[in-house]
Structure formats: C-alpha cells, structure tokens
N, C-alpha and C. Protein backbone atom coordinates (compact mmCIF):
# COMPACT_ATOMS: atom_id res chain seq x y z
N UNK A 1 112.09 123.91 75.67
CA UNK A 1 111.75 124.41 76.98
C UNK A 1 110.29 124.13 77.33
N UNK A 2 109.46 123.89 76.10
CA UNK A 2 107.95 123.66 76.70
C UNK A 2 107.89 122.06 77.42
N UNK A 3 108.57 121.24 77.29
CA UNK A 3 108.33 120.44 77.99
C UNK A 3 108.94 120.35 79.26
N UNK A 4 109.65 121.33 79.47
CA UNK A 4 110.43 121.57 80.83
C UNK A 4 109.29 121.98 82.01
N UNK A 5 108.52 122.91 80.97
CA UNK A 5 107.51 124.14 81.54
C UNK A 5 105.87 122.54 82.11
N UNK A 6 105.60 122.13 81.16
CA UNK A 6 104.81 121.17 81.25
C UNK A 6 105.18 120.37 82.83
N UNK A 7 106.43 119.53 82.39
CA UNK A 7 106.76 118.76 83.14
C UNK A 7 106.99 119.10 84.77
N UNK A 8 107.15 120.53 84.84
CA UNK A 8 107.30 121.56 86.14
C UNK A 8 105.98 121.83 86.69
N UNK A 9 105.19 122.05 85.63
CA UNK A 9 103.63 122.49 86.22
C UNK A 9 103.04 121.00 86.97
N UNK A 10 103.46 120.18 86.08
CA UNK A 10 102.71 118.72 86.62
C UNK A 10 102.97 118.16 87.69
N UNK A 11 104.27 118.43 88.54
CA UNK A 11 104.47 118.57 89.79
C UNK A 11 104.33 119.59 90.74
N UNK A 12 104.56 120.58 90.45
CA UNK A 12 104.52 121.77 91.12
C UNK A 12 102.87 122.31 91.25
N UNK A 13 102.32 121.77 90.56
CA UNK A 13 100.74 122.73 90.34
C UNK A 13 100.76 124.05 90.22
N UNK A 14 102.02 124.55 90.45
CA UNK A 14 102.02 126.22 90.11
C UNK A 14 103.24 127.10 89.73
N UNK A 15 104.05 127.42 88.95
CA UNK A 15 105.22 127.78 89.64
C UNK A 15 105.45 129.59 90.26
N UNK A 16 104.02 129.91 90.44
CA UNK A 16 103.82 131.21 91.56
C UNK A 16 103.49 130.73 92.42
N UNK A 17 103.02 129.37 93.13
CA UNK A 17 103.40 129.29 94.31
C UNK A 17 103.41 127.63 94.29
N UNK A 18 104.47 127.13 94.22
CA UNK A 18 104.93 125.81 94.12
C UNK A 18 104.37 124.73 95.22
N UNK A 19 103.93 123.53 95.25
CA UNK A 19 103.65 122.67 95.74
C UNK A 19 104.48 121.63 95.97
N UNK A 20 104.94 121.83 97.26
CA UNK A 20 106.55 120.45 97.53
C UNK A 20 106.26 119.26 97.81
N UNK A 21 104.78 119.13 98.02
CA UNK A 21 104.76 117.61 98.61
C UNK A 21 105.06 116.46 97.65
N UNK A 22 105.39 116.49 96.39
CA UNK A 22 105.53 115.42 95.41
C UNK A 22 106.86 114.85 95.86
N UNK A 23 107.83 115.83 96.55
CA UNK A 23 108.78 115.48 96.86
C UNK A 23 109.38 114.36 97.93
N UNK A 24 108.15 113.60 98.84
CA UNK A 24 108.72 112.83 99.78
C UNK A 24 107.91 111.71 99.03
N UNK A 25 106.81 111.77 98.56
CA UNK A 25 106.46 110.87 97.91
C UNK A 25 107.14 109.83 96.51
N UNK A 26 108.22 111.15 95.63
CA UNK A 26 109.25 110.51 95.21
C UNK A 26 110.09 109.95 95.55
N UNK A 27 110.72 110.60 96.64
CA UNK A 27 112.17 109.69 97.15
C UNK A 27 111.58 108.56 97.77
N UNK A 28 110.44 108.64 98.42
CA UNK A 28 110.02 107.36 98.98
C UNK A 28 109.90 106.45 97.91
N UNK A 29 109.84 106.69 96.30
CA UNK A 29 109.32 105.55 95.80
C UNK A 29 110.36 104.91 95.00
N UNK A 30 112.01 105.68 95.14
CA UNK A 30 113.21 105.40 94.85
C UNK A 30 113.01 105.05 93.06
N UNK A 31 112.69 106.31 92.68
CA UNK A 31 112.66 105.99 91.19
C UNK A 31 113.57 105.50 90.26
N UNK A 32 114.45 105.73 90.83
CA UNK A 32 115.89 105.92 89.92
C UNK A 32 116.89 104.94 90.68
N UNK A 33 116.24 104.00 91.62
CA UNK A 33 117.12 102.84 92.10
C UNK A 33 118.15 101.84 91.36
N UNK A 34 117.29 101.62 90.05
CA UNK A 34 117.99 100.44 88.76
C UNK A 34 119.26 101.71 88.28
N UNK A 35 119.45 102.82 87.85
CA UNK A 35 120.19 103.73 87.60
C UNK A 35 121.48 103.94 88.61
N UNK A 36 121.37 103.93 90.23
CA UNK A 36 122.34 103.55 91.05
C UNK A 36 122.95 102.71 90.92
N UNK A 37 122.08 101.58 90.71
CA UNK A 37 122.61 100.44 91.00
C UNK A 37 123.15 99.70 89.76
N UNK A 38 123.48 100.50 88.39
CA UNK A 38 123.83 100.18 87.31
C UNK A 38 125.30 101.07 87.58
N UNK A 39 124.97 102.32 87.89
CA UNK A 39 126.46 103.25 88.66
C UNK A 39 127.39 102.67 89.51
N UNK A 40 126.59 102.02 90.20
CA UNK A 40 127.44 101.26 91.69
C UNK A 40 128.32 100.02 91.52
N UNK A 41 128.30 99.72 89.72
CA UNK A 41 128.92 98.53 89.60
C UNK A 41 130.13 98.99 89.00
N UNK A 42 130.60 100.70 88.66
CA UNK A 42 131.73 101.03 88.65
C UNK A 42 132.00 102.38 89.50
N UNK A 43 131.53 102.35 90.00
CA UNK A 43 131.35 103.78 91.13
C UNK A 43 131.49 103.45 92.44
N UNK A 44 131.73 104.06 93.34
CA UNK A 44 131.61 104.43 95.14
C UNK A 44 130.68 105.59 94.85
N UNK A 45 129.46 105.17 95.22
CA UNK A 45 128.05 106.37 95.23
C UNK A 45 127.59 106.80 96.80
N UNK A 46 127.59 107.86 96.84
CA UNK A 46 126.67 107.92 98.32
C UNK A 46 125.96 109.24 98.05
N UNK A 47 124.37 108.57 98.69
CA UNK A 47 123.51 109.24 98.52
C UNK A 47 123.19 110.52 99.85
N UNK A 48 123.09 111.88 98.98
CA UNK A 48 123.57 112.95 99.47
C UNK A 48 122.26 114.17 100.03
N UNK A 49 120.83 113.21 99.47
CA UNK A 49 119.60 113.88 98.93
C UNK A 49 119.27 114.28 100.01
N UNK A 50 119.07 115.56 100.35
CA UNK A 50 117.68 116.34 101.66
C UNK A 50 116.61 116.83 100.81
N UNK A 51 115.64 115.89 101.35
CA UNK A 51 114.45 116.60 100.41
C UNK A 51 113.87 117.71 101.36
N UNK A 52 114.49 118.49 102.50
CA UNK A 52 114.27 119.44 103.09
C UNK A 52 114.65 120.79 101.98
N UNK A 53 115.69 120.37 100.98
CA UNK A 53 116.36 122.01 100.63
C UNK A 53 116.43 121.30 98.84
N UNK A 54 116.43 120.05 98.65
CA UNK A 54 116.31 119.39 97.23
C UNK A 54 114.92 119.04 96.36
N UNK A 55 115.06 119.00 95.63
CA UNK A 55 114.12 118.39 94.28
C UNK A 55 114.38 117.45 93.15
N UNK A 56 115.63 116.97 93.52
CA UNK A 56 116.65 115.92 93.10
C UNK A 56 117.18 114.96 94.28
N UNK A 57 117.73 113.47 93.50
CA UNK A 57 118.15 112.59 94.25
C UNK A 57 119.97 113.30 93.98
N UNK A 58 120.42 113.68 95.34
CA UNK A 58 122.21 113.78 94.80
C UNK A 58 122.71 112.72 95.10
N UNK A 59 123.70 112.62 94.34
CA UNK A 59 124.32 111.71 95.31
C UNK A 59 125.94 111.97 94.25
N UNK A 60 127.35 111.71 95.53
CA UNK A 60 128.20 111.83 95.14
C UNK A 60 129.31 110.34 94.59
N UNK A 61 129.53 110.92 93.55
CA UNK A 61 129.99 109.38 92.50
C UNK A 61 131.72 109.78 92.80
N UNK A 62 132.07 108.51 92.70
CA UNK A 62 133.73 108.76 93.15
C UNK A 62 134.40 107.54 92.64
N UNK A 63 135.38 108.20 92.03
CA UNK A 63 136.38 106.90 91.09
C UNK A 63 137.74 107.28 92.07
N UNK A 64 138.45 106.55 91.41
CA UNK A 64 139.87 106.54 92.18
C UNK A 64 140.78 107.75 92.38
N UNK A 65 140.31 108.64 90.65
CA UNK A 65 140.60 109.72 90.84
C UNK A 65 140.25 111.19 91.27
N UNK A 66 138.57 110.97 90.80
CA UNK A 66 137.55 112.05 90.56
C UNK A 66 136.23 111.87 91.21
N UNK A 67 135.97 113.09 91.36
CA UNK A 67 134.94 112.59 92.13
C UNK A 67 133.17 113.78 91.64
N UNK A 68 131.99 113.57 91.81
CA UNK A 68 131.28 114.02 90.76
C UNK A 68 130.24 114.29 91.66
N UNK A 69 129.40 115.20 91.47
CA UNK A 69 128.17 115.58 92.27
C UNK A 69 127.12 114.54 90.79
N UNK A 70 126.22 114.13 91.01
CA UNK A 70 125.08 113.52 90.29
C UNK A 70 123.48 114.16 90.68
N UNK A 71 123.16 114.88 90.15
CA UNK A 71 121.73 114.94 90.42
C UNK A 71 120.54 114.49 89.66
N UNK A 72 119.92 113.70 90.13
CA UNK A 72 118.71 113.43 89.00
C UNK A 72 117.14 113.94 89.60
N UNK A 73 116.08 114.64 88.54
CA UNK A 73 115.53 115.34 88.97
C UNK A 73 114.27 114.83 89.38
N UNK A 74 113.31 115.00 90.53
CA UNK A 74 111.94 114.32 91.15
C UNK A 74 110.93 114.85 90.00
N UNK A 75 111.55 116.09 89.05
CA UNK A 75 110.53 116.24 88.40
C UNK A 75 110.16 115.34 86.89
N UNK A 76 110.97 114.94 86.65
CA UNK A 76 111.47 114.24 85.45
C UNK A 76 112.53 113.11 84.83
N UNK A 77 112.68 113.15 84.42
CA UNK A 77 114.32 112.15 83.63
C UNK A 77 115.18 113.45 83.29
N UNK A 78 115.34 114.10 84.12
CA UNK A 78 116.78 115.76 83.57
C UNK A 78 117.69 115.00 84.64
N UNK A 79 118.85 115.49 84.24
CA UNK A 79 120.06 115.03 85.04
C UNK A 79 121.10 115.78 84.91
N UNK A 80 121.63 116.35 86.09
CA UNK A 80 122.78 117.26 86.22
C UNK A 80 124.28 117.14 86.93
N UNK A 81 125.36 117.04 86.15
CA UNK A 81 126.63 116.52 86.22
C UNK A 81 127.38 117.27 86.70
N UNK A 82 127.83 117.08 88.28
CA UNK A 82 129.35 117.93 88.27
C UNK A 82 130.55 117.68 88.62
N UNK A 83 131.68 118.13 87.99
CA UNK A 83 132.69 117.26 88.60
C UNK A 83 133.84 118.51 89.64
N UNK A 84 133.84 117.52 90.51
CA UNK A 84 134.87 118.35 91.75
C UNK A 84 136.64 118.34 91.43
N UNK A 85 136.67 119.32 90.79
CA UNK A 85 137.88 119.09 90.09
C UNK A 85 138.62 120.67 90.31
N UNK A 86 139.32 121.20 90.71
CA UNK A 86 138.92 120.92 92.24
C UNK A 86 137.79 122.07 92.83
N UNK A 87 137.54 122.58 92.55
CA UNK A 87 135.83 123.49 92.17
C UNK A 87 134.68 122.48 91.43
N UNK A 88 133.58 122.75 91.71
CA UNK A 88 132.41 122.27 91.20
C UNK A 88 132.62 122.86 89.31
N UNK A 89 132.64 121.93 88.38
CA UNK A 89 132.11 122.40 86.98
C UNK A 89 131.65 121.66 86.88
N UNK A 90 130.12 122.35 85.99
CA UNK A 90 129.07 121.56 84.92
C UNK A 90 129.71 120.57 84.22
N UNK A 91 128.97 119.42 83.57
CA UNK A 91 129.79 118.69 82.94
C UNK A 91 128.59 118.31 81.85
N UNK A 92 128.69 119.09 80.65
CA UNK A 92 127.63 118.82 79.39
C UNK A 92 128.04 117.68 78.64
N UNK A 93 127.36 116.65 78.85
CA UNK A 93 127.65 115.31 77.64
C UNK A 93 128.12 115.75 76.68
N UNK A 94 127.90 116.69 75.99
CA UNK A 94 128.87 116.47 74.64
C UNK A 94 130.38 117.55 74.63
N UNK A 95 130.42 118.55 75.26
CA UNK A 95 131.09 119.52 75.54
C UNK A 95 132.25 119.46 76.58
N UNK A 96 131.96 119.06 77.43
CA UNK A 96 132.94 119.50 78.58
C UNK A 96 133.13 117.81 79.12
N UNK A 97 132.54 116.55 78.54
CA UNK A 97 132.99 115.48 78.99
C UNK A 97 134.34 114.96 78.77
N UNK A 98 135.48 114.90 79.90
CA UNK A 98 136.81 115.43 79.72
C UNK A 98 137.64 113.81 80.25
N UNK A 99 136.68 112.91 81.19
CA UNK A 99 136.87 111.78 81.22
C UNK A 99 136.31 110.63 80.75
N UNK A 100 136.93 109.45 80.79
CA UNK A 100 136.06 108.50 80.65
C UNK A 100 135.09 107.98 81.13
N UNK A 101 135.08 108.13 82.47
CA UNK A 101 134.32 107.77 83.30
C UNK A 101 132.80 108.35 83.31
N UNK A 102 133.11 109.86 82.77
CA UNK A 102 131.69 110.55 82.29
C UNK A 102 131.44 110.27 81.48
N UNK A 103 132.00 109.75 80.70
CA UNK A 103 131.20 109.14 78.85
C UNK A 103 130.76 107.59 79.81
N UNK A 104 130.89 106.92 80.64
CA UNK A 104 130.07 106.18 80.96
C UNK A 104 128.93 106.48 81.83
N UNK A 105 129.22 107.44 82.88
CA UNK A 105 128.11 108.31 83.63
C UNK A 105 126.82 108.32 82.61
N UNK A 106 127.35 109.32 81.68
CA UNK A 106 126.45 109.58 80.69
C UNK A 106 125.84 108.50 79.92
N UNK A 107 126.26 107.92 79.37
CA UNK A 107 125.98 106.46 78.94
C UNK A 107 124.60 105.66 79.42
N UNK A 108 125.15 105.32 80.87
CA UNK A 108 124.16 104.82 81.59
C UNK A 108 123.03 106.07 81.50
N UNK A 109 123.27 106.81 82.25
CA UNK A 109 121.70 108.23 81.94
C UNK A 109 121.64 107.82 80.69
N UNK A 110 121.87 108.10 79.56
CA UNK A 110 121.10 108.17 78.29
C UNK A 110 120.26 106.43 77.89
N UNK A 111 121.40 105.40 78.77
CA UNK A 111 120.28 104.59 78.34
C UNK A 111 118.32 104.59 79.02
N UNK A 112 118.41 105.31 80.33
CA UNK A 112 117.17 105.13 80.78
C UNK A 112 116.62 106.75 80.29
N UNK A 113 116.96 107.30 79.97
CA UNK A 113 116.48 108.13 78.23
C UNK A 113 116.50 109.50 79.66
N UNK A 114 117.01 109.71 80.23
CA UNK A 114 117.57 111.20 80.94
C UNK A 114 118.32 112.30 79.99
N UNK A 115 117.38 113.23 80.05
CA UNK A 115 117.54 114.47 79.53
C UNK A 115 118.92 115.39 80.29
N UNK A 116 119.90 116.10 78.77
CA UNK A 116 120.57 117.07 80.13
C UNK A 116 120.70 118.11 79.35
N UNK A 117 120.69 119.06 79.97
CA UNK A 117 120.04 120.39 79.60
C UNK A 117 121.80 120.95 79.69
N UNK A 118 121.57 122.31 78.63
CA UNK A 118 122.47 123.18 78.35
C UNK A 118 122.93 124.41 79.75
N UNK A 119 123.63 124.71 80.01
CA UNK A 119 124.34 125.21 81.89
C UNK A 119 123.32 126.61 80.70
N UNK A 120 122.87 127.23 79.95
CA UNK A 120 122.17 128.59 79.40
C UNK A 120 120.66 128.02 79.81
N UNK A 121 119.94 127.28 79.39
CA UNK A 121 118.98 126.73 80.22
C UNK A 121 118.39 126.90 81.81
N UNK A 122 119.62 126.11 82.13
CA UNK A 122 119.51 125.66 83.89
C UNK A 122 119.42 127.40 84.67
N UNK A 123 120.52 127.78 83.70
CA UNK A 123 120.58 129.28 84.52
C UNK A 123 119.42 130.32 83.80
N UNK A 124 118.83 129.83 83.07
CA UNK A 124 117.54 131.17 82.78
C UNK A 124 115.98 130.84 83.63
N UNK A 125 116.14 131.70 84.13
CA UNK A 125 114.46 132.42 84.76
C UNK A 125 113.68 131.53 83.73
N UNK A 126 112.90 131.01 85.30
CA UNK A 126 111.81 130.22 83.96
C UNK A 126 110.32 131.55 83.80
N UNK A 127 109.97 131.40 82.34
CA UNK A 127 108.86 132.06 82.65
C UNK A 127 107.41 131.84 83.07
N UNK A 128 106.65 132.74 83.26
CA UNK A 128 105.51 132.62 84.28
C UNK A 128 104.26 133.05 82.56
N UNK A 129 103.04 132.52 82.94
CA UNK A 129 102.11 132.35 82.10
C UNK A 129 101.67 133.90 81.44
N UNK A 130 101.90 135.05 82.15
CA UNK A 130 101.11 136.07 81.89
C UNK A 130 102.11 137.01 82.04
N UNK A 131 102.93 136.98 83.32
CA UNK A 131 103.61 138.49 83.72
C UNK A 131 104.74 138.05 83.97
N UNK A 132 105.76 137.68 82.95
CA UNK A 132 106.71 138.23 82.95
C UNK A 132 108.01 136.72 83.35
N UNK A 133 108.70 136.55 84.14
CA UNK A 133 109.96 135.88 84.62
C UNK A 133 109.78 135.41 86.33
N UNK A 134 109.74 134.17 86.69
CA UNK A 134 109.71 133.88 87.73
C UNK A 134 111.10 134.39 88.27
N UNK A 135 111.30 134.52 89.86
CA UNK A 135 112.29 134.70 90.23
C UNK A 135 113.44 133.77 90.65
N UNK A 136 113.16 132.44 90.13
CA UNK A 136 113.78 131.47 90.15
C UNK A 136 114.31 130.62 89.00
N UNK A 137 115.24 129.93 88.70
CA UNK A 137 115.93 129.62 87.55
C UNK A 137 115.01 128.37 87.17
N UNK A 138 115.34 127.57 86.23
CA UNK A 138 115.20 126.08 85.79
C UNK A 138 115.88 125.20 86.83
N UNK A 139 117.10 125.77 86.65
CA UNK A 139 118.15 124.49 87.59
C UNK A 139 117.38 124.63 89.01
N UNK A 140 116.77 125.66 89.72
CA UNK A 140 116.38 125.61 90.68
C UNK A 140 114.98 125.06 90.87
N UNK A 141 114.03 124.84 90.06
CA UNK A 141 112.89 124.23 89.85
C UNK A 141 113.22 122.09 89.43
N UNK A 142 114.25 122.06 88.68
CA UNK A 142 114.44 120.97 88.46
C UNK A 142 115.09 120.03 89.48
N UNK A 143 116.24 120.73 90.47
CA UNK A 143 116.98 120.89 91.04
C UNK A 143 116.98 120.88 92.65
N UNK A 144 116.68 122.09 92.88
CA UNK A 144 116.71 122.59 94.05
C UNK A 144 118.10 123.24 94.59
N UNK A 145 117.97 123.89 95.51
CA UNK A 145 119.50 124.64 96.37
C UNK A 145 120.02 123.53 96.30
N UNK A 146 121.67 123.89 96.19
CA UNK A 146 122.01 125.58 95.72
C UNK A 146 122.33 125.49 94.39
N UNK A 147 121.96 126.88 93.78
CA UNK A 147 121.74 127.22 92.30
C UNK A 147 123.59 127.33 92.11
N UNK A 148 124.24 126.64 91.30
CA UNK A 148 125.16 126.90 90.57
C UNK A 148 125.54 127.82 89.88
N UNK A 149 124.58 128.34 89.20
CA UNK A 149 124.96 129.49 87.98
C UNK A 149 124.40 130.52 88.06
C-alpha cells in the first residue's frame, strides 16, 4: 500500500485536499495508447473516459460474447477489470478470471507491467498522514466515480 500512498501524493499533492489538474494533462498525453491499440487487435474498445467525474482512462472492451468495463489509472500503471455479466463484477487476475479472453486482457496489462490490486484494497479508506482515514476509498483516488464497493 505504500506505494499506492506515494504514487497518490505525487499526483494529487494532497489527499486532504486533492489537486485534479494532472488529469487533463494525462488524457491529453494518451499514455496508454500502445495498450489500446494492442486490445483493439482482438477487442471492439470504446473509449468511455470523462475526466469531468474520472481519474482513469475507461473504456468498454467487447467480444462476441462479453463485454468488460477497463479502467486504467492517470495515477499510475493500476488497472481495474469488470465484466458485465449481467451486473458489473470485479475481475482479479488470478481469482475470478473465468474467461479466456481475460487471461488475455490481463496478459497484455501485465506485459506493460500494470498493477491490479485486491477488490479489499480498492474498497479500504485510504489513510491520511496524522488523523486518522480519509473519507474516500483507494478505488476512488485511483479511479474515480463511481466507487464499486
């Protein structure tokens, strides 16, 4: 978690009172373009991102059968999997990957070395330096609306 905490401060400059502007400056600089476009050669992707209410690029991945929320985060290499089946579930690389298509999802993320965090993680209060529990999760710092868990 300390590098979660690191990697949050270094964008945010605070997380008692957060700093959003890193956020248009990322999507403008399409970090994670080679990663689409490694997706897009077995995927239908469309990109889903408001950096009005996000802190992630979404975008929704769709096979013939299934179809997947993708988020990857402006703060880092974290990446968060869901599949619409027919409700939104988490989808943990090693746990709950139930198709093939996510052992390639995943695949590709792990080759450009994307981190994915445990759904106990995403959903705990991150903490604050001195007093106590921010009132906001991980998944929502990494992330952005809307919090899943």
């Amino acid at each position: 978690m300390e590098k979660i905490i690191i990697d949050l401060i270094a964008k945010y400059r605070s997380l008692r009172n957060p700093d959003y502007s890193f956020v248009s400056r990322v999507y403008q600089a399409e970090i994670y373009k080679k990663v689409i476009e490694s997706l897009s050669g077995f995927f239908e992707i469309q990109d889903m991102t408001d950096i009005n209410d996000d802190v992630s690029f979404v975008y929704v991945i769709s096979s013939t059968e299934t179809e997947w929320i993708l988020m990857l985060s402006m703060v880092g290499r974290y990446a968060a999997l869901f599949r619409k089946d027919p409700v939104m579930e988490y989808v943990y690389f090693d746990e709950t990957t139930k198709k093939q298509e996510e052992e390639l999802i995943f695949s590709v993320l792990k080759q450009e070395e994307f981190l994915f965090l445990e759904e106990e993680i995403l959903a705990a209060k991150v903490p604050l330096s001195t007093d106590g529990l921010s009132n906001e999760t991980f998944f929502y710092f990494l992330f952005g609306e809307p919090n899943p868990f």
